[in-house]
Protein backbone atom coordinates (compact mmCIF):
# COMPACT_ATOMS: atom_id res chain seq x y z
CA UNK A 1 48.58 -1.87 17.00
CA UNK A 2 50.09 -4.37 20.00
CA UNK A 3 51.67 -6.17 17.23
CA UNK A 4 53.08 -3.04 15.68
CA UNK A 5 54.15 -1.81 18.87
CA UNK A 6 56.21 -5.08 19.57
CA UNK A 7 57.96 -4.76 15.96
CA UNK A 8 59.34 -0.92 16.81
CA UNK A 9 60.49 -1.45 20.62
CA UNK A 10 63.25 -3.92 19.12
CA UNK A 11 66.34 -1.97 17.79
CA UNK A 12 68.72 -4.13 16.17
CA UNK A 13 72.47 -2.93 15.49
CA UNK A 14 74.43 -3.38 12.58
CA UNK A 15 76.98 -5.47 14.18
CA UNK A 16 74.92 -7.51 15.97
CA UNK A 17 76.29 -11.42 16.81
CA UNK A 18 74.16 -14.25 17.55
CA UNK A 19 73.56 -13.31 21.27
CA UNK A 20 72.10 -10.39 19.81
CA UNK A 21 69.79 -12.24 17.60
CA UNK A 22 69.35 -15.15 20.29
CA UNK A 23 67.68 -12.72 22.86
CA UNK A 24 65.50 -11.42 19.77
CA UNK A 25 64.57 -14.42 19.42
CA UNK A 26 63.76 -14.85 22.80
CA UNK A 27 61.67 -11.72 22.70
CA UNK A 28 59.56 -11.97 19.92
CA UNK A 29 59.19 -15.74 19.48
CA UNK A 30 56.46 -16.70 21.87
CA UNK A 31 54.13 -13.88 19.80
CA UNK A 32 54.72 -15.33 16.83
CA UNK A 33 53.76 -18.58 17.86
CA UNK A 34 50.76 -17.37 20.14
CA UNK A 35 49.99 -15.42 16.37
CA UNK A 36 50.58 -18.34 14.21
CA UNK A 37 48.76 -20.46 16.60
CA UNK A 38 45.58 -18.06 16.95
CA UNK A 39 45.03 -17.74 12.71
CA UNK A 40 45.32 -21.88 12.71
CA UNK A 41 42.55 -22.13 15.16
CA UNK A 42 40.15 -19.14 14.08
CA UNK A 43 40.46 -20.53 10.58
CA UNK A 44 39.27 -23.83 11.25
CA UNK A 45 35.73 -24.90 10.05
CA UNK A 46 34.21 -25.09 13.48
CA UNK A 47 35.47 -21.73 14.13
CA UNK A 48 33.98 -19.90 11.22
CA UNK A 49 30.91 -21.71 11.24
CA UNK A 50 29.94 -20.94 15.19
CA UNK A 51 32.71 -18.58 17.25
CA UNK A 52 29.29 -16.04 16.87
CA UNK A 53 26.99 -18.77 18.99
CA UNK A 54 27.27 -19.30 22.83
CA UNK A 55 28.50 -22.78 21.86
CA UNK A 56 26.08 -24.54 22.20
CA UNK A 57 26.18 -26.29 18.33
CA UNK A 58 23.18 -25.63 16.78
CA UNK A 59 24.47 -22.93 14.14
CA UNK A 60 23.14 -23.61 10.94
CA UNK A 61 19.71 -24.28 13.28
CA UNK A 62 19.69 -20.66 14.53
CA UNK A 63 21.24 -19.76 10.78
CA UNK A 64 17.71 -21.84 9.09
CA UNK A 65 15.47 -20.05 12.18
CA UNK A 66 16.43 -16.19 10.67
CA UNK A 67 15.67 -17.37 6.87
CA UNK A 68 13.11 -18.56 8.02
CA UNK A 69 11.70 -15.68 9.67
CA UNK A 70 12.43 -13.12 7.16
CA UNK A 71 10.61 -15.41 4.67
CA UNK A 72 8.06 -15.63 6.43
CA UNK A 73 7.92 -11.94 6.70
CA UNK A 74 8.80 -11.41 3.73
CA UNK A 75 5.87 -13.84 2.28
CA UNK A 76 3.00 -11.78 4.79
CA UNK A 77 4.07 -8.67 2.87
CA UNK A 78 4.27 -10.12 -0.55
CA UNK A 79 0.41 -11.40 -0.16
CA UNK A 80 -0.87 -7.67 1.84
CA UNK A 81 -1.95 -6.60 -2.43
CA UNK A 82 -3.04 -10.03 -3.01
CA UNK A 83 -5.70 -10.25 0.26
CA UNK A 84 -7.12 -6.74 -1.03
CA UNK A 85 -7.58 -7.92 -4.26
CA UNK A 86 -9.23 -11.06 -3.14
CA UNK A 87 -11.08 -8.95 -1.27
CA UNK A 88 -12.28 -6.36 -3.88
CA UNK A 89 -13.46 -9.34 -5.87
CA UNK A 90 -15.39 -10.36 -3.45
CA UNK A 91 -17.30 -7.50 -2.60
CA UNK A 92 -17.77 -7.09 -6.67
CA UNK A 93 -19.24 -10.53 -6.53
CA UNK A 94 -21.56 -9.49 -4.00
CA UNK A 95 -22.79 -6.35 -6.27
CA UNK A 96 -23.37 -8.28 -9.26
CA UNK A 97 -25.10 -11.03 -7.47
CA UNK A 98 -27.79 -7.86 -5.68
CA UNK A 99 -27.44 -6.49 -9.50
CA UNK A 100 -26.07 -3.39 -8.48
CA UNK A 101 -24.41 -2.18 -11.80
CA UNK A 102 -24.31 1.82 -11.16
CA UNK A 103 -21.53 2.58 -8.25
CA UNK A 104 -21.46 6.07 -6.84
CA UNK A 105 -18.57 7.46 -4.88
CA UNK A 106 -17.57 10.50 -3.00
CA UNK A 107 -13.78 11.69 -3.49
CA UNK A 108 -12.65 13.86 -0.70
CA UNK A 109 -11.79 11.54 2.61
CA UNK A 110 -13.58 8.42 0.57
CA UNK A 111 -11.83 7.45 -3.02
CA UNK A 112 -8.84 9.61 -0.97
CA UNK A 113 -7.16 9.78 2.36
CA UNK A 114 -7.70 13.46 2.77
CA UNK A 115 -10.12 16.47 2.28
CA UNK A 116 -9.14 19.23 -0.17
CA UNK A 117 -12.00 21.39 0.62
CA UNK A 118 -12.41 21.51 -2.92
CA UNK A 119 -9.38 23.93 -2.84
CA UNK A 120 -6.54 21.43 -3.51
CA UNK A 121 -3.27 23.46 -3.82
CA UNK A 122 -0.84 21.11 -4.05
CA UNK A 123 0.57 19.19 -7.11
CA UNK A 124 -1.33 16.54 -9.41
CA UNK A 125 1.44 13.66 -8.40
CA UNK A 126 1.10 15.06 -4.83
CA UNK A 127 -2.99 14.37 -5.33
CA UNK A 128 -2.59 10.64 -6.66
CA UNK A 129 -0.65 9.68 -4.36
CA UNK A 130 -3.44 9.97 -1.42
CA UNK A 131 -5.35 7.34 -3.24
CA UNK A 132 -6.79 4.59 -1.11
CA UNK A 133 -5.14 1.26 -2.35
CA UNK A 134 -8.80 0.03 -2.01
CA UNK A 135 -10.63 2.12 -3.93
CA UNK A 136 -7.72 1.97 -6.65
CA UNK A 137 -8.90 -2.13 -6.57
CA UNK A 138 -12.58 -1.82 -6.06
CA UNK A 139 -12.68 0.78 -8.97
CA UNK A 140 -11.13 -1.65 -11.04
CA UNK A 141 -12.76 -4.92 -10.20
CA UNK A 142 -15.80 -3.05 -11.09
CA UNK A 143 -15.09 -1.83 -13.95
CA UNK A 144 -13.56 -5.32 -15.29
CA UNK A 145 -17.33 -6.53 -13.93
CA UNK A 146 -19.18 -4.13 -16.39
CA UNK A 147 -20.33 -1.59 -13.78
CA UNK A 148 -20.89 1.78 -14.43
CA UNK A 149 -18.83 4.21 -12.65
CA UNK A 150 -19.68 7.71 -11.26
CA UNK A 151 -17.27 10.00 -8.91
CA UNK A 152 -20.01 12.25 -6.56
CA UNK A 153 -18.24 15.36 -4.64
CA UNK A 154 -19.10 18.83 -3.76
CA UNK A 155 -15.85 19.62 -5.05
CA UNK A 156 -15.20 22.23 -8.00
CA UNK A 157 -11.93 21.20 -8.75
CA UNK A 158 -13.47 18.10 -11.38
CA UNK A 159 -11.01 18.52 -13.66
CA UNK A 160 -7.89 17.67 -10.68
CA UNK A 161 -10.33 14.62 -10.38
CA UNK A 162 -10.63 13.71 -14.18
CA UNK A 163 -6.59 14.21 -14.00
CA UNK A 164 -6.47 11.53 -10.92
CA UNK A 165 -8.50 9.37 -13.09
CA UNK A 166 -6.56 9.21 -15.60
CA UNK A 167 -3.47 8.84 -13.80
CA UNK A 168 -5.11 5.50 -11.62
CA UNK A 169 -7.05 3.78 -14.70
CA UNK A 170 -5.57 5.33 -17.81
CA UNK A 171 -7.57 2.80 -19.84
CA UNK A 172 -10.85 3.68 -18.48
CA UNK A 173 -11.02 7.19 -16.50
CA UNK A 174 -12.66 8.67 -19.30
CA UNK A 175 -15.85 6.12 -18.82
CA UNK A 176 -16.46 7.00 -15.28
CA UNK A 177 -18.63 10.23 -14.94
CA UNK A 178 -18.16 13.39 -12.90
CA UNK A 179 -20.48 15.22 -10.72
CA UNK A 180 -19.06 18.03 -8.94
CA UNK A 181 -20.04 21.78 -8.19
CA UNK A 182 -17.87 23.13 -11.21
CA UNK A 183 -21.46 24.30 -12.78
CA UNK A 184 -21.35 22.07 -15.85
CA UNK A 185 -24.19 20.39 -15.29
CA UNK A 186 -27.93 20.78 -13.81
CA UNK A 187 -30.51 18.00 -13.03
CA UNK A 188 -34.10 18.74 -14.07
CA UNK A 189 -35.70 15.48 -13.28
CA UNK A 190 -38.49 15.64 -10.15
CA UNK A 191 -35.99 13.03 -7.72
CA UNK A 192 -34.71 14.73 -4.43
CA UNK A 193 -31.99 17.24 -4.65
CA UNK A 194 -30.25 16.63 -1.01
CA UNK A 195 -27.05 15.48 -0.66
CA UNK A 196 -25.72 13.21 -3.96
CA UNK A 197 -28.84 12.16 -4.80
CA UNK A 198 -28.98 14.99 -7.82
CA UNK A 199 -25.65 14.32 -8.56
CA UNK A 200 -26.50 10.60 -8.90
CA UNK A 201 -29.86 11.22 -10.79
CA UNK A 202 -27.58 13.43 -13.55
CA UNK A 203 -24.58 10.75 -13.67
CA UNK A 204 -27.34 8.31 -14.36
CA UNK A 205 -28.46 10.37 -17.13
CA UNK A 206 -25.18 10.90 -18.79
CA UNK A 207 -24.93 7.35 -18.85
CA UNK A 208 -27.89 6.61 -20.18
CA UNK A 209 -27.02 8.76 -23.52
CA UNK A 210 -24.04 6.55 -23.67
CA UNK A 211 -25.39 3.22 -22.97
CA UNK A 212 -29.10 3.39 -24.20
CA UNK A 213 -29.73 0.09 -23.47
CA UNK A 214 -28.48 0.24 -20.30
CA UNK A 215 -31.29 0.04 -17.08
CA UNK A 216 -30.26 1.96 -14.14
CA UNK A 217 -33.04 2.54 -10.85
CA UNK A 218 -32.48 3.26 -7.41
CA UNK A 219 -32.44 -0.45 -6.00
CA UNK A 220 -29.66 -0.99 -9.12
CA UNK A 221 -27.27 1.62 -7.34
CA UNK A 222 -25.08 1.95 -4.72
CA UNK A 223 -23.80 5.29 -2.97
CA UNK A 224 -19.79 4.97 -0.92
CA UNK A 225 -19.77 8.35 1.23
CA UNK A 226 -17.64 9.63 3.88
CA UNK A 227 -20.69 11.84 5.23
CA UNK A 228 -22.89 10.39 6.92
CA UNK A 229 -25.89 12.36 5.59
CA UNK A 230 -25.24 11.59 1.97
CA UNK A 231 -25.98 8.41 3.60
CA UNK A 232 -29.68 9.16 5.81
CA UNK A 233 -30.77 11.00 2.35
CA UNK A 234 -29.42 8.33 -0.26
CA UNK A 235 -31.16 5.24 1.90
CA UNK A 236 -34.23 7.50 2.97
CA UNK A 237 -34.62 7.95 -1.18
CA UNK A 238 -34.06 4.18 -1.53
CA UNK A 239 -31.21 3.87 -2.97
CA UNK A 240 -28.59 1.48 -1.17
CA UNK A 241 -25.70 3.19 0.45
CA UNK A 242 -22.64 2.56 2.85
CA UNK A 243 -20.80 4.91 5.09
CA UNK A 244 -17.06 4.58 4.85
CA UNK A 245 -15.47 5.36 8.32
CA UNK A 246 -12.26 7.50 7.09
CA UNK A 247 -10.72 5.76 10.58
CA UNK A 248 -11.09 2.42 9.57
CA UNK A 249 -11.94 2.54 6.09
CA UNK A 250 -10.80 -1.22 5.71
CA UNK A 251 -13.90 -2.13 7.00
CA UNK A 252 -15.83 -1.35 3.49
CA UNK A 253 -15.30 -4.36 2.00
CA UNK A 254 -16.73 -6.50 4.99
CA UNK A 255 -19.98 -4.00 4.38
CA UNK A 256 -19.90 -4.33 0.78
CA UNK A 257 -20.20 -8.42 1.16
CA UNK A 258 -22.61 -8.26 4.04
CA UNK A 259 -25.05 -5.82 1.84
CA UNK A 260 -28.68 -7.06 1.13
């Protein structure tokens, strides 16, 4: 705007001589040079390169220090999926070396981040997207490892569950069994009825019509509960079982491994 500014305050006339166009000169000449003088220098290589540092030469140093950093950022990210899937195979490795081939889990505040109350009103996307990344790659790694599947809840709403199945592991939610209070199903065997223990005893069952050759007993199971007396009952029945802490539920895995 300066520059602008300069160009308007000069008024010219028509008939102006040489004096006229002298003193313009005079005027205006020592801008255009400071101007002319200013783009040559700015342009310049060393210019473009560092008239952002505090001088001090090291440019393309600082330039190689931010890649650097956002690589390295950008590689810790990138490998987050891959650690829980190294993970998840480790704590499958650790089941099929006790033999555990039957795994039991709750739903509500375990296999997901919240608890419906078994009176979920939002949507089915809304639902499946509260998944736990971890359960989403245990479930799998088990599966892939041959071991039966079973979803245990107090929940009625087993047909929102069967639709989260199928929305996670589309290739295999119709193998894992449901056991929730929606009435469909009774237990009539003599085992205990407290906490998931009849649900488990029934999954078992189901399975057993599907797999006939398949062996299944308490010390080949394993019960993943958010509520802690699911737990007592499930170990005081001898069956093994971990508590999942919904506050620091990353600390399954380290259980799963460390199970004997």
């Amino acid at each position: 705007s300066n520059k602008e500014g300069a160009g308007e305050g000069v008024r010219i006339p028509a008939t102006s001589n040489i004096t006229s166009q002298q003193n313009l000169w005079d005027r205006v000449g020592p801008f255009v040079v400071f101007t002319v003088v200013a783009v040559v220098v700015c342009w310049s290589p060393r210019c473009m390169g560092g008239c952002h540092s505090r001088g001090d030469g090291n440019d393309n140093d600082n330039d190689n220090g931010s890649n650097m950093s956002l690589s390295a950022r950008s590689k810790s990210s990138a490998s987050a999926p891959d650690r829980l899937s190294d993970g998840c195979r480790k704590a499958v490795a650790r089941l099929v070396e006790l033999k555990i081939n039957f795994l039991a889990i709750d739903f509500d505040q375990t296999i997901i981040d919240v608890h419906t109350g078994g009176v979920w009103k939002g949507t089915m996307p809304e639902l499946a997207e509260r998944v736990r990344p971890m359960f989403k790659a245990l479930i799998k790694e088990a599966h892939d490892n041959d071991i039966k599947l079973a979803v245990v809840t107090f929940s009625p709403q087993v047909q929102f569950i069967r639709e989260f199945l199928h929305a996670h592991f589309p290739d295999f939610a119709d193998t894992v069994i449901i056991r929730g209070r929606d009435r469909t199903w009774s237990y009539e065997g003599a085992g205990s009825r407290q906490g998931k223990q009849a649900h488990m005893a029934s999954a078992v069952e189901e399975l057993l019509t599907r797999h006939p050759d398949l062996e299944i007993t308490k010390a080949t199971t394993l019960l993943i509960d958010d509520d802690a007396n699911n737990i007592r009952v499930a170990l005081g029945d001898g069956v093994r079982a971990i508590w999942l802490n919904p506050n620091k539920s990353d600390n399954l895995l380290r259980d799963v491994r460390n199970l004997t």
